[in-house]
N, C-alpha and C. Protein backbone atom coordinates (compact mmCIF):
# COMPACT_ATOMS: atom_id res chain seq x y z
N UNK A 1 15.92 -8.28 -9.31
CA UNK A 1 15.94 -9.53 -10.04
C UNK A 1 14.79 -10.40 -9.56
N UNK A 2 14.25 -11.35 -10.55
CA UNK A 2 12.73 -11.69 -9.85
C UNK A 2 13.15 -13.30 -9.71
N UNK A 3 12.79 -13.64 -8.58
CA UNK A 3 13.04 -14.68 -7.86
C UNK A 3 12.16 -16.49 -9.01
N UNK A 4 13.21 -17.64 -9.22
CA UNK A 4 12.57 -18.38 -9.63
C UNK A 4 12.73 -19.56 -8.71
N UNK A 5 11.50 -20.50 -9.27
CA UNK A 5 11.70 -21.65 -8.36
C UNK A 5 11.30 -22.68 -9.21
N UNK A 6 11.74 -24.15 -8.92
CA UNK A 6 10.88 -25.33 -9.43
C UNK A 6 9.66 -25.98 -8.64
N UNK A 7 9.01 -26.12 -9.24
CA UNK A 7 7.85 -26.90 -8.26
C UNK A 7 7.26 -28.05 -8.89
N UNK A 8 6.23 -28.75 -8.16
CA UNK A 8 5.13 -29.83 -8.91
C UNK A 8 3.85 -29.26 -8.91
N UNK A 9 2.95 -29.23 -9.21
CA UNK A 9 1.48 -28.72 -9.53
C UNK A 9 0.51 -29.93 -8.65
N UNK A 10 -0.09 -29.29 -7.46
CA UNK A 10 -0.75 -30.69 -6.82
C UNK A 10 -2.34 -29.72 -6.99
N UNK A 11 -2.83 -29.03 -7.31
CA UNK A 11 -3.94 -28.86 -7.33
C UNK A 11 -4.47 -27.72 -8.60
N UNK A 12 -5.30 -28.09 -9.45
CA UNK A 12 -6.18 -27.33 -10.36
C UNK A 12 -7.29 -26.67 -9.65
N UNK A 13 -6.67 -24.92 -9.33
CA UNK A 13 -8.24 -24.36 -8.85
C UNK A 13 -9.12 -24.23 -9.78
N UNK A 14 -8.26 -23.11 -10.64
CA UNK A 14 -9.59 -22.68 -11.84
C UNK A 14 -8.25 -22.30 -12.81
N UNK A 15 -9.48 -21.94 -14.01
CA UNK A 15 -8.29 -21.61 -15.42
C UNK A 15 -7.59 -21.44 -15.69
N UNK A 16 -6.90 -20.54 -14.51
CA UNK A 16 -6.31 -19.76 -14.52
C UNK A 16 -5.14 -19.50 -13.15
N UNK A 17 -5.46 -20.20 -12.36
CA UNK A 17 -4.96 -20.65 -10.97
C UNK A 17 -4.68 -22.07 -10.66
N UNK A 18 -3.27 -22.36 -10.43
CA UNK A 18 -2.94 -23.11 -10.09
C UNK A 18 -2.08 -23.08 -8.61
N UNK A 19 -1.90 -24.51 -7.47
CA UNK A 19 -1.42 -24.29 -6.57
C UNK A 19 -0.28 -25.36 -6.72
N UNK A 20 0.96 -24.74 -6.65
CA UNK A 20 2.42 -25.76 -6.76
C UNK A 20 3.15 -25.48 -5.27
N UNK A 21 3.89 -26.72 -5.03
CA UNK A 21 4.21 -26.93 -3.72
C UNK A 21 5.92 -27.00 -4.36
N UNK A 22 6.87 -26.28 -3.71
CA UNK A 22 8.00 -26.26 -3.75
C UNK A 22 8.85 -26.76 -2.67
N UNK A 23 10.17 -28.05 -2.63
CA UNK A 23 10.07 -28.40 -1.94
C UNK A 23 11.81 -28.18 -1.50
N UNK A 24 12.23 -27.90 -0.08
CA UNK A 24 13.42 -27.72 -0.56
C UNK A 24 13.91 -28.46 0.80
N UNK A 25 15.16 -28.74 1.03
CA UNK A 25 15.93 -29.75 2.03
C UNK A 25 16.78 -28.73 2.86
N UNK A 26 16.45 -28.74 4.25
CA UNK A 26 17.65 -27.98 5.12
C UNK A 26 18.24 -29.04 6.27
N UNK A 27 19.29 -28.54 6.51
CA UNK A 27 20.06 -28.90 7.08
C UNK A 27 19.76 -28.16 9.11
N UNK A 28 19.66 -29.16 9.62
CA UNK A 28 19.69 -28.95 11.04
C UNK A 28 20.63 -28.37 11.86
N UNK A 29 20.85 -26.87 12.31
CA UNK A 29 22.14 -26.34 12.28
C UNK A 29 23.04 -27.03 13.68
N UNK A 30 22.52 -27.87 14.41
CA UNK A 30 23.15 -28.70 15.44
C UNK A 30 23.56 -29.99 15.18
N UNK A 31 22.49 -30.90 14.59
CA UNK A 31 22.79 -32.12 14.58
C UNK A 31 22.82 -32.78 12.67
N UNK A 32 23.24 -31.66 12.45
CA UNK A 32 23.11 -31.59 10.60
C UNK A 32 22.28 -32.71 9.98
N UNK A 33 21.44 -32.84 10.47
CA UNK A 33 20.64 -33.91 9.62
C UNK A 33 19.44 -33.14 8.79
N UNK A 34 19.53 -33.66 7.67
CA UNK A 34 19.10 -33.17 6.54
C UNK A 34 17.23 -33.60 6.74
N UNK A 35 16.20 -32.64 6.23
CA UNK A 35 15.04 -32.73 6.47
C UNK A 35 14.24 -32.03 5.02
N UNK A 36 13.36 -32.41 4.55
CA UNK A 36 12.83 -31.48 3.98
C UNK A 36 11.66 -30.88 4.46
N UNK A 37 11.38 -29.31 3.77
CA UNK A 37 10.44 -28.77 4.00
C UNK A 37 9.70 -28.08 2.69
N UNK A 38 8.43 -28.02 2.41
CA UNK A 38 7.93 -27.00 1.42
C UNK A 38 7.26 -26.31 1.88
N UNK A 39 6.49 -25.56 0.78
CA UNK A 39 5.67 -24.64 0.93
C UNK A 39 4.81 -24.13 -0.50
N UNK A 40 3.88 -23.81 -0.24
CA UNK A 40 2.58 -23.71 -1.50
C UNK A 40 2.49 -22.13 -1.94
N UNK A 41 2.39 -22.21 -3.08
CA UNK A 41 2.37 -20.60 -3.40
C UNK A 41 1.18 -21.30 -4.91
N UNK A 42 0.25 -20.01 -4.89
CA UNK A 42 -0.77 -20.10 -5.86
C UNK A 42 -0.10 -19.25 -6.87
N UNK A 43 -0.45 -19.85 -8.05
CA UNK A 43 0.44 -19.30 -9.56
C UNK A 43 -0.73 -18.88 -10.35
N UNK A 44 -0.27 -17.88 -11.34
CA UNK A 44 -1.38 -17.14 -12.28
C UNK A 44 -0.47 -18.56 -13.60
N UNK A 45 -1.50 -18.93 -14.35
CA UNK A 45 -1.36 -19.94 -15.58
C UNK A 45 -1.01 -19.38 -16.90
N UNK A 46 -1.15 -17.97 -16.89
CA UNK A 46 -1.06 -17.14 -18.45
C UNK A 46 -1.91 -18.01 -19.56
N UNK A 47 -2.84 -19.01 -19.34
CA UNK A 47 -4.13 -19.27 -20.43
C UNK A 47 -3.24 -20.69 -20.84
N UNK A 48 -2.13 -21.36 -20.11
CA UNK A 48 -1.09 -22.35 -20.57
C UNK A 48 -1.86 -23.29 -19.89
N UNK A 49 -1.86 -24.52 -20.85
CA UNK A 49 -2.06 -25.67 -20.33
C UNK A 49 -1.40 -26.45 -19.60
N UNK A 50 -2.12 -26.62 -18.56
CA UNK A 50 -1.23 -27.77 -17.33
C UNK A 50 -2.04 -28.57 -16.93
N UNK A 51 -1.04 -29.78 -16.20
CA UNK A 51 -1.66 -30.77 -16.02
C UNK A 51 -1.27 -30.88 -14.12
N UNK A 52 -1.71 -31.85 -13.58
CA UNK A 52 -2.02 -31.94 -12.11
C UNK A 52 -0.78 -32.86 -12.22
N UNK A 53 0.44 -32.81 -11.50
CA UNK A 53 1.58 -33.46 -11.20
C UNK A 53 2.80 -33.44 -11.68
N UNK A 54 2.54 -32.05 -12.71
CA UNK A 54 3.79 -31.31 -13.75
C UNK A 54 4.60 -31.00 -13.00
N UNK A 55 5.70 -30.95 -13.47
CA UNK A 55 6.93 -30.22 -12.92
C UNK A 55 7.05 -28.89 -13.21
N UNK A 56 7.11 -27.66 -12.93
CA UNK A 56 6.68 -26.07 -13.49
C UNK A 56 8.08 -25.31 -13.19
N UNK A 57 8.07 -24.33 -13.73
CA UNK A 57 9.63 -23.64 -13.38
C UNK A 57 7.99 -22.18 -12.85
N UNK A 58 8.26 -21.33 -11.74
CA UNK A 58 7.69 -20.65 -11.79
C UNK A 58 8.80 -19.19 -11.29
N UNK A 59 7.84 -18.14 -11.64
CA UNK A 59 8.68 -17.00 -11.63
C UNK A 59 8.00 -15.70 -10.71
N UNK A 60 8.39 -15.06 -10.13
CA UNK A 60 7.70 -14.19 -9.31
C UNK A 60 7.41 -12.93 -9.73
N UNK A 61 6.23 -12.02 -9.79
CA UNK A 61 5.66 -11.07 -10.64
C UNK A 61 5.17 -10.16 -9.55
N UNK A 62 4.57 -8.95 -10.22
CA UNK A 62 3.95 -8.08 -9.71
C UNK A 62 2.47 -8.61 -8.92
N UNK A 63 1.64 -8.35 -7.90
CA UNK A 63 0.81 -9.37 -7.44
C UNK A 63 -0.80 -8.92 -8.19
N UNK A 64 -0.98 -10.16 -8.68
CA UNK A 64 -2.26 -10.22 -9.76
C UNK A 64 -3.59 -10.34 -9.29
N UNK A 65 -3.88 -10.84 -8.15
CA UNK A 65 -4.80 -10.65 -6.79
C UNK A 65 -3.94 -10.79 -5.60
N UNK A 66 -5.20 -11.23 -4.48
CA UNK A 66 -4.47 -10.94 -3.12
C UNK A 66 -3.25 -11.89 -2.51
N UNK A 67 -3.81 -13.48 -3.04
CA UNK A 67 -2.44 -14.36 -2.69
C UNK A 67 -1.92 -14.35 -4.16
N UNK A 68 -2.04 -14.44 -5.57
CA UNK A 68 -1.33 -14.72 -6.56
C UNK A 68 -0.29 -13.67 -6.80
N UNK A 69 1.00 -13.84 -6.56
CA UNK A 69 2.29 -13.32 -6.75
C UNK A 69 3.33 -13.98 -7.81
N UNK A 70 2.80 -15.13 -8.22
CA UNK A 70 4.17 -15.52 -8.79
C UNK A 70 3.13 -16.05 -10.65
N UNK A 71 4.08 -16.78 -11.50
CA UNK A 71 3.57 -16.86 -12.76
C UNK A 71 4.31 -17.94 -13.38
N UNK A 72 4.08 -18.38 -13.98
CA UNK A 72 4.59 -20.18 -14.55
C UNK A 72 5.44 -19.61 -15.93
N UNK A 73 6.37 -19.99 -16.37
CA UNK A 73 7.14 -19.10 -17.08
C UNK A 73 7.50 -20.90 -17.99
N UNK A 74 7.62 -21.55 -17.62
CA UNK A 74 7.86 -23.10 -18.65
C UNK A 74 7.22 -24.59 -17.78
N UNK A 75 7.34 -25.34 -18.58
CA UNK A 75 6.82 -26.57 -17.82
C UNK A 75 7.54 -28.24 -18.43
N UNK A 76 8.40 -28.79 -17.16
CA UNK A 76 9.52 -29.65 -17.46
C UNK A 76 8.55 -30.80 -17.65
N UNK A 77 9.07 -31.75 -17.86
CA UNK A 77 8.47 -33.04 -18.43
C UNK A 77 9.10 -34.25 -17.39
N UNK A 78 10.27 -33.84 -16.40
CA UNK A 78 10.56 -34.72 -15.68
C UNK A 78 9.86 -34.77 -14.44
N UNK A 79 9.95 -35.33 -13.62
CA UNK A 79 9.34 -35.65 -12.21
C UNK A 79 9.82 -35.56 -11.34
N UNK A 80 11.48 -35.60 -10.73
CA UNK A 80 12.26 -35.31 -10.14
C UNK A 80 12.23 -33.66 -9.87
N UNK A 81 13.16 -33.26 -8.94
CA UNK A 81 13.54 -32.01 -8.86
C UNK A 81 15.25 -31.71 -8.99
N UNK A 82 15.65 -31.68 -10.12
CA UNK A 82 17.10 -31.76 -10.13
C UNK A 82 17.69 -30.36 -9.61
N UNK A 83 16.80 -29.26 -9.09
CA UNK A 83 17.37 -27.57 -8.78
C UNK A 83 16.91 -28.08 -7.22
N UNK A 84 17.11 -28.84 -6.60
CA UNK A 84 16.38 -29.24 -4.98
C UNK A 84 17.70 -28.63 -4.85
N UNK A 85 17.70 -27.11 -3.71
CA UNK A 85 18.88 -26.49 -3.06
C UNK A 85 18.80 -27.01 -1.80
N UNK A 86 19.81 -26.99 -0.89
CA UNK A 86 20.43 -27.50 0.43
C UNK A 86 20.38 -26.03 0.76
N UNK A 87 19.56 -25.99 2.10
CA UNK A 87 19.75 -24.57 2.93
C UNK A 87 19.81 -24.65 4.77
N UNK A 88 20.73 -24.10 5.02
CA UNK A 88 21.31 -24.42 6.32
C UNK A 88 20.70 -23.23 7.22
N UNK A 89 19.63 -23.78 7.95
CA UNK A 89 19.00 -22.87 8.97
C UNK A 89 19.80 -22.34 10.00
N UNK A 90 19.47 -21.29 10.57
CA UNK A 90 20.52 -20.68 11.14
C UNK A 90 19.80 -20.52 12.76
């Protein structure tokens, strides 16, 4: 099953490459205080227009060069992240 995520779009490389930062909230497994953390994954664009601060649903693919692994599959119109999961480090 191929893994999805929400993200925001903070940088336009090229046409065809974009870099979205996904951001998600864990929980401190001692003193449970909640923190967030992300992380950047470079996306193939499929020739779709985007803009720099979109909200993107992206989806993970077969790998299209050396870092591009994943692929933009729709693009939300809100700004929020309403799929922000809670993950409890272990």
């Amino acid at each position: 099953m191929k893994q999805k995520l929400i993200g925001e779009i903070t940088t336009i490389i090229d046409v065809q490459t974009v870099k979205v930062k996904v951001e998600t909230i864990k929980i401190h497994p001692l003193y449970k205080k909640r923190y967030k953390s992300h992380k950047n994954y470079l996306v193939d664009t499929n020739g779709k227009n985007v803009e720099k601060h979109a909200m993107v649903e992206i989806e993970s693919t077969r790998p299209i060069s050396k870092n591009k692994k994943w692929k933009i599959i729709s693009k939300n119109k809100s700004i929020s992240n309403p799929n922000l999961k809670i993950q409890i480090s272990k």
